[in-house]
N, C-alpha and C. Protein backbone atom coordinates (compact mmCIF):
# COMPACT_ATOMS: atom_id res chain seq x y z
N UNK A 1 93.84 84.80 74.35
CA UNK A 1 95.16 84.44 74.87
C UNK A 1 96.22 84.94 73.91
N UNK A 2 97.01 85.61 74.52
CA UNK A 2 98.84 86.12 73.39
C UNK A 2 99.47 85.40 74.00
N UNK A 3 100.47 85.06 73.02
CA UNK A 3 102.04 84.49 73.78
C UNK A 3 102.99 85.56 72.88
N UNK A 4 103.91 86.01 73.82
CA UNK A 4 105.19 86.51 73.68
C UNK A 4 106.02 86.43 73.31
N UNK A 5 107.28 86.01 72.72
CA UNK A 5 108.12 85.59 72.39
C UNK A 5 109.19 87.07 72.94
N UNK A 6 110.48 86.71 74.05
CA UNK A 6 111.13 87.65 74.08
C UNK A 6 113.16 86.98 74.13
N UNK A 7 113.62 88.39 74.10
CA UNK A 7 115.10 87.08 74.60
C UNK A 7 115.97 86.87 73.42
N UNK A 8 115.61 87.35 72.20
CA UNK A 8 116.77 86.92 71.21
C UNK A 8 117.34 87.95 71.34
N UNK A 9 118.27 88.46 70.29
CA UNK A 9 119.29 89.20 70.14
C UNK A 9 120.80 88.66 69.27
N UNK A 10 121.54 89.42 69.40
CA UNK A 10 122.69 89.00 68.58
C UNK A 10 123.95 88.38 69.08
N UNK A 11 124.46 87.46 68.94
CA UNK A 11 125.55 86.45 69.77
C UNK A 11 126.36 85.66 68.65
N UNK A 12 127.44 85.73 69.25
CA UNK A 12 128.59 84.61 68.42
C UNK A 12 128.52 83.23 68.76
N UNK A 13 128.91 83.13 67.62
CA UNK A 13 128.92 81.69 67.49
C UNK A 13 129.96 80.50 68.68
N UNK A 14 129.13 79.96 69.32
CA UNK A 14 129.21 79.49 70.63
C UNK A 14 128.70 79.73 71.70
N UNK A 15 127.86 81.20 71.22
CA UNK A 15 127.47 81.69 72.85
C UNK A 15 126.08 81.00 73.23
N UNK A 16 125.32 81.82 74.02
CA UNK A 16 124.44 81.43 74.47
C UNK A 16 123.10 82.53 74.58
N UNK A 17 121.84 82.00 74.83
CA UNK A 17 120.92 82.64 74.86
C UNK A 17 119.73 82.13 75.35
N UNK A 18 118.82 82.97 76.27
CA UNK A 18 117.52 82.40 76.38
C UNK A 18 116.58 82.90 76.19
N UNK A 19 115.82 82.45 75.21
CA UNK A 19 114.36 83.01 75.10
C UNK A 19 113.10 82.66 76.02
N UNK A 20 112.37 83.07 76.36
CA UNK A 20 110.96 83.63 76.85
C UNK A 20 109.82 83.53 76.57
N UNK A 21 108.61 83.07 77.07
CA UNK A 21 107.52 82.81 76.34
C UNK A 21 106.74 83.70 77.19
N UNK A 22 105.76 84.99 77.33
CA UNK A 22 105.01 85.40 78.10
C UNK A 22 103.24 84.59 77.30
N UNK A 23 103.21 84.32 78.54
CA UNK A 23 101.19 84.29 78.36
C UNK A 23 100.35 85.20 79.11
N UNK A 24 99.36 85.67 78.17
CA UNK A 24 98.91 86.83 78.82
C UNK A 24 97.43 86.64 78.51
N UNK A 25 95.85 87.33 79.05
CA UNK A 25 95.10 87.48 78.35
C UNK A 25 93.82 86.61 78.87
N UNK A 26 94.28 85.61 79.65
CA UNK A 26 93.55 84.74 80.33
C UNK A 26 94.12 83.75 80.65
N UNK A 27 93.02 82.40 81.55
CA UNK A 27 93.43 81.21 81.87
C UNK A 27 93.89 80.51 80.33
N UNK A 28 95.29 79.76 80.32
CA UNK A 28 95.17 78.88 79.47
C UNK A 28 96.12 77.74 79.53
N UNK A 29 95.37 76.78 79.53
CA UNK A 29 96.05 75.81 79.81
C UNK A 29 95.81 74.16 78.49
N UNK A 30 96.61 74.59 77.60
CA UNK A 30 97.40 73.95 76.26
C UNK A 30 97.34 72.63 76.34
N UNK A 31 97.52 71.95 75.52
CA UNK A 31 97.89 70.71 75.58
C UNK A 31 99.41 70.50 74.98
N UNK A 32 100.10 71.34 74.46
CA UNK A 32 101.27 71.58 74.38
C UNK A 32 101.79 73.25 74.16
N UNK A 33 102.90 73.12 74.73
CA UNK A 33 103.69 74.57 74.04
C UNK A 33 105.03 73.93 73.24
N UNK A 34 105.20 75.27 72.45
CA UNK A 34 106.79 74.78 71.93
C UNK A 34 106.92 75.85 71.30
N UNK A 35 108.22 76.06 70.68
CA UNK A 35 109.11 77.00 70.15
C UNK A 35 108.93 76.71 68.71
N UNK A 36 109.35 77.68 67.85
CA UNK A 36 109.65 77.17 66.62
C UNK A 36 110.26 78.53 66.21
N UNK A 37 111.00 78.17 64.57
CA UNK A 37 111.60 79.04 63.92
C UNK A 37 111.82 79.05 62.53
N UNK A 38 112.26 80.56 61.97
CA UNK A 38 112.07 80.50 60.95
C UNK A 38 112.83 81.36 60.04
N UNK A 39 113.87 80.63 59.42
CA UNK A 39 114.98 81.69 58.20
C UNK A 39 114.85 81.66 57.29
N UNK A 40 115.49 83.18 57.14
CA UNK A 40 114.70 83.78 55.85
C UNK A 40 115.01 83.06 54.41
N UNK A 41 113.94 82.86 53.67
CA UNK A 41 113.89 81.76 52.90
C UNK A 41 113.54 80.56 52.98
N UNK A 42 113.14 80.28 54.14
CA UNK A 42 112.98 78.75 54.67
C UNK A 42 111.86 78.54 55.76
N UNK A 43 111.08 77.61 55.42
CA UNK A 43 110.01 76.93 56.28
C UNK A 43 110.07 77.13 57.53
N UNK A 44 108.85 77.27 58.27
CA UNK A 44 109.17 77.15 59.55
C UNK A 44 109.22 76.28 60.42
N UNK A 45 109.90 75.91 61.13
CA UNK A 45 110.23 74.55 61.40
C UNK A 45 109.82 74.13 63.08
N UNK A 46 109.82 73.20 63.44
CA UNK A 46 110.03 73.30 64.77
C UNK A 46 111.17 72.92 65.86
N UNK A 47 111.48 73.52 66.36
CA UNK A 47 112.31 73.62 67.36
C UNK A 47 112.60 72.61 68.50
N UNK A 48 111.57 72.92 69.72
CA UNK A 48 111.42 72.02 70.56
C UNK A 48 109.76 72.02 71.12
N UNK A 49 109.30 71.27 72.07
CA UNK A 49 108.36 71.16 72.13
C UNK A 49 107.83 70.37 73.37
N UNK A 50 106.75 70.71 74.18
CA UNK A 50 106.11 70.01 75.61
C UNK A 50 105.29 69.94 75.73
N UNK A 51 105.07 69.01 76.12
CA UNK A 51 103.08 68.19 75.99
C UNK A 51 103.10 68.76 77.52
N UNK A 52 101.97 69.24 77.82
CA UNK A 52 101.72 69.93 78.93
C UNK A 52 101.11 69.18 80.41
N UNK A 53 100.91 68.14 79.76
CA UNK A 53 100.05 67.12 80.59
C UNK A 53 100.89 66.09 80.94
N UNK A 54 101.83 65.48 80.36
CA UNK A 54 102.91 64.25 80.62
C UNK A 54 104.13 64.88 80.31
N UNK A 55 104.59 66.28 80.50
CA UNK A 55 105.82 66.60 80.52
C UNK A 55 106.17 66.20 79.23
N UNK A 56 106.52 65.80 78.11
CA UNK A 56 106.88 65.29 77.00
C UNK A 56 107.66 66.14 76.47
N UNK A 57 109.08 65.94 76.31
CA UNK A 57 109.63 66.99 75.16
C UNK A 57 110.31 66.42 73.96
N UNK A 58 110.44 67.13 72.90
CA UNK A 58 111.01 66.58 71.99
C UNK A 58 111.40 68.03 71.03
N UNK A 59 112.83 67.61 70.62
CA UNK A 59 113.92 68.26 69.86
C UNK A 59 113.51 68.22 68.56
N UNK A 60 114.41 69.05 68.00
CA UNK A 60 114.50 69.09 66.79
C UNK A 60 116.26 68.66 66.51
N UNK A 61 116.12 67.28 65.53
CA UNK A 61 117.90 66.55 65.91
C UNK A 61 118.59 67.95 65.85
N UNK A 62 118.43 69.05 64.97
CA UNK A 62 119.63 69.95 64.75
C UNK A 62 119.75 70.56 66.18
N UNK A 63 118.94 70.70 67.27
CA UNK A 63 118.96 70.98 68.02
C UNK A 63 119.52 70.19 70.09
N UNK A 64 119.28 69.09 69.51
CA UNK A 64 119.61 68.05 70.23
C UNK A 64 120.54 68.32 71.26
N UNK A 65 120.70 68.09 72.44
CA UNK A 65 122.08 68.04 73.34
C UNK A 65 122.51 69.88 73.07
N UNK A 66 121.97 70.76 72.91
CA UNK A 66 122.10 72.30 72.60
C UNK A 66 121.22 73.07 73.44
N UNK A 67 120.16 72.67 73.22
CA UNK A 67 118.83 73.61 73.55
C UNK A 67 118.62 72.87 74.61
N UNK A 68 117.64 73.43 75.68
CA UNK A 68 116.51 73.32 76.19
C UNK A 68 115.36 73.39 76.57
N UNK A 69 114.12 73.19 76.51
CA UNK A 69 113.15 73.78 77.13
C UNK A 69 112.60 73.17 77.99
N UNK A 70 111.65 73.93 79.24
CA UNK A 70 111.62 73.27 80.47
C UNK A 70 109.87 74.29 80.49
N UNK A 71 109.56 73.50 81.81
CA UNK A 71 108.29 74.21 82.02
C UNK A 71 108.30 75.57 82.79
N UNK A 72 107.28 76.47 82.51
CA UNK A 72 107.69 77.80 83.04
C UNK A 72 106.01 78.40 84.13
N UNK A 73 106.28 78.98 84.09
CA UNK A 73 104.82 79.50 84.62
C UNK A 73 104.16 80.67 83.40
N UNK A 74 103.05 81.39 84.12
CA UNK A 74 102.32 82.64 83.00
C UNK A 74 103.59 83.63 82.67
N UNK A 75 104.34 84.34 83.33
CA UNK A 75 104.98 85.01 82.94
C UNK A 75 106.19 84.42 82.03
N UNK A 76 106.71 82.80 82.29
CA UNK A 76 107.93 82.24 81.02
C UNK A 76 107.47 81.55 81.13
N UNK A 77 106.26 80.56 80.27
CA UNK A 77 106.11 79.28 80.25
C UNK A 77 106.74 78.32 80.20
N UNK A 78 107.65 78.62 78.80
CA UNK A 78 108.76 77.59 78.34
C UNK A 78 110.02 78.37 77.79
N UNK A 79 110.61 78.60 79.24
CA UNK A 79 112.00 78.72 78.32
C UNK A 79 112.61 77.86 77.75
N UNK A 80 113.48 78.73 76.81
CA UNK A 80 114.55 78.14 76.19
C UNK A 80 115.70 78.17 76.01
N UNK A 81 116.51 77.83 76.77
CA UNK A 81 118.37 77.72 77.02
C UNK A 81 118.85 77.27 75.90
N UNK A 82 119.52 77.77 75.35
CA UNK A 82 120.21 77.88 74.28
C UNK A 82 121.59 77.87 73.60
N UNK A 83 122.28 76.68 73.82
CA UNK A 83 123.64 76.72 74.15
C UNK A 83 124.35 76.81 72.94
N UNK A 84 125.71 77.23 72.80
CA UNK A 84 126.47 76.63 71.92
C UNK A 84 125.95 77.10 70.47
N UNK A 85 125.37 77.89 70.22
CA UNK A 85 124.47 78.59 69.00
C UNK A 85 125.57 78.81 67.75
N UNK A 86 124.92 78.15 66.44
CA UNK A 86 125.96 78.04 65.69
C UNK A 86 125.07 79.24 64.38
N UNK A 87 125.63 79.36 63.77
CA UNK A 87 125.28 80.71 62.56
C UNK A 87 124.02 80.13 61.65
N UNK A 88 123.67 78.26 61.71
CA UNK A 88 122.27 78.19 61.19
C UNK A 88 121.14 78.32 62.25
N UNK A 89 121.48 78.30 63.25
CA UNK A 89 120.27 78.84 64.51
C UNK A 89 119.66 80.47 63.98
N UNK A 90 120.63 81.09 63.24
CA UNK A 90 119.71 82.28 63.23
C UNK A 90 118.68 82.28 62.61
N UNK A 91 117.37 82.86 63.00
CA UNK A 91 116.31 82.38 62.60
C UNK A 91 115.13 83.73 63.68
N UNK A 92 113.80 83.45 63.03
CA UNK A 92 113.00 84.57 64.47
C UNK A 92 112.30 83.04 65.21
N UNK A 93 112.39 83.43 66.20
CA UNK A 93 111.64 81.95 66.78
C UNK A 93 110.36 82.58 67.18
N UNK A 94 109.51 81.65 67.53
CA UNK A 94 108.31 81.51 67.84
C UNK A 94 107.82 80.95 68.92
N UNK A 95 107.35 81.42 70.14
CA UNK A 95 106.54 80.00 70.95
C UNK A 95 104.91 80.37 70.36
N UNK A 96 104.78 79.12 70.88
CA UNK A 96 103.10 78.69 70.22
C UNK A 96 102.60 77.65 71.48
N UNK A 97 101.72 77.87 71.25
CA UNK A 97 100.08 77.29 71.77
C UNK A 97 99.25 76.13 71.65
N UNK A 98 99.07 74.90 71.47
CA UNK A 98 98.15 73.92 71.27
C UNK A 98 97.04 73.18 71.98
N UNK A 99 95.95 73.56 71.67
CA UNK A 99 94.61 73.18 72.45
C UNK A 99 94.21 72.40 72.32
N UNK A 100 93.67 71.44 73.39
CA UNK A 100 93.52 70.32 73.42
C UNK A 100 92.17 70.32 72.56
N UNK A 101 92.59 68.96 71.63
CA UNK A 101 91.53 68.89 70.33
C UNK A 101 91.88 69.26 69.09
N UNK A 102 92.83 69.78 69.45
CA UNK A 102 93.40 70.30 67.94
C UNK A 102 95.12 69.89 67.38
N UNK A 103 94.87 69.87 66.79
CA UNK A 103 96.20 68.51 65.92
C UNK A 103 97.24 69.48 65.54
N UNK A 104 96.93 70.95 65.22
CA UNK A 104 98.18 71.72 64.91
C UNK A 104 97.84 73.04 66.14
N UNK A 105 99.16 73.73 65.98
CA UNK A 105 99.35 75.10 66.95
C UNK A 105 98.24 75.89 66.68
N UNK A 106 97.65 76.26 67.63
CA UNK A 106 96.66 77.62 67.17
C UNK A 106 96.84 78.81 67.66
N UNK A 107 97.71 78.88 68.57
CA UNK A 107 98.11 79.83 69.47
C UNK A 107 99.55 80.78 68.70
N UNK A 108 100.19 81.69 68.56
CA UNK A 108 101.29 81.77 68.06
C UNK A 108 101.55 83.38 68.72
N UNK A 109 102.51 83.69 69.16
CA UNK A 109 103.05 84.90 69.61
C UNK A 109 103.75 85.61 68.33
N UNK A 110 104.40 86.63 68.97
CA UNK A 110 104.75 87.29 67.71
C UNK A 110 106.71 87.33 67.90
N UNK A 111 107.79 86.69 66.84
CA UNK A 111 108.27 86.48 67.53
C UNK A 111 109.51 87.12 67.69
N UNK A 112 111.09 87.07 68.09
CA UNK A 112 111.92 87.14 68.50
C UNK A 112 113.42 87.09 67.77
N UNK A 113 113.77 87.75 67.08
CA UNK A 113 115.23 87.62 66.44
C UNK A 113 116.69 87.18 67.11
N UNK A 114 116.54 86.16 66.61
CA UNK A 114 118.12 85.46 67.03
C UNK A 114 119.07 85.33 65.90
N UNK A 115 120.38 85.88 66.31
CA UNK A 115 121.22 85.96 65.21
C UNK A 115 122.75 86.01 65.76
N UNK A 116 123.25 84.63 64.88
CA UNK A 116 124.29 84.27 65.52
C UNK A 116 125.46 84.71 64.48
N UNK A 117 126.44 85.05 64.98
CA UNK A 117 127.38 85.54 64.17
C UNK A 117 128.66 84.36 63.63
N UNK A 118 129.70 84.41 63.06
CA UNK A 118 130.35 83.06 62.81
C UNK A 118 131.83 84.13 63.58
């Protein structure tokens, strides 16, 4: 199984953006997906995130009332709407993969440059 990551690019501060998750490669069906990201110099963090089975999402506070992610199918699993993007959002994001049984992501695409200007 790959996941994709597509959809960033470069935007001012306020704009907007949505990223993309492609799944490709076979049946797969997660026990969660989610986004994550990561600037340069700094941990990678997570973003947002959906339990695949009870709908479940959960933010990251910096992200809160900004972002969204929603459920997608194989070609966008989980987009992510992206509002209001301020100059610490820039970052490469990531969607990822989690199989049921397993406590961290195992899945990880390759990912996506977002970069917000001030």
């Amino acid at each position: 199984v790959q996941l994709q990551a597509s959809g960033g690019g470069l935007v001012q501060a306020g704009g907007s953006l949505r990223l993309s998750c492609a799944v490709s490669g076979g049946d797969f069906s997660p026990a969660a997906l989610g986004w994550f990201r990561q600037a340069p110099g700094k941990e990678r963090e997570l973003v947002a995130t959906i339990h695949w089975t009870t709908s479940t999402i959960t933010y990251a506070d910096s992200v809160k009332g900004r972002f969204t992610i929603s459920r997608g199918s194989v070609g966008n699993m989980i987009p992510l709407q992206m509002r209001s993007l301020k100059p610490e959002d820039t970052a490469v994001y990531y969607c990822a993969g989690r199989s049921f049984g397993r406590s961290t992501y195992n899945y990880w695409g390759q990912g996506t440059q977002v970069t917000v200007s001030s």
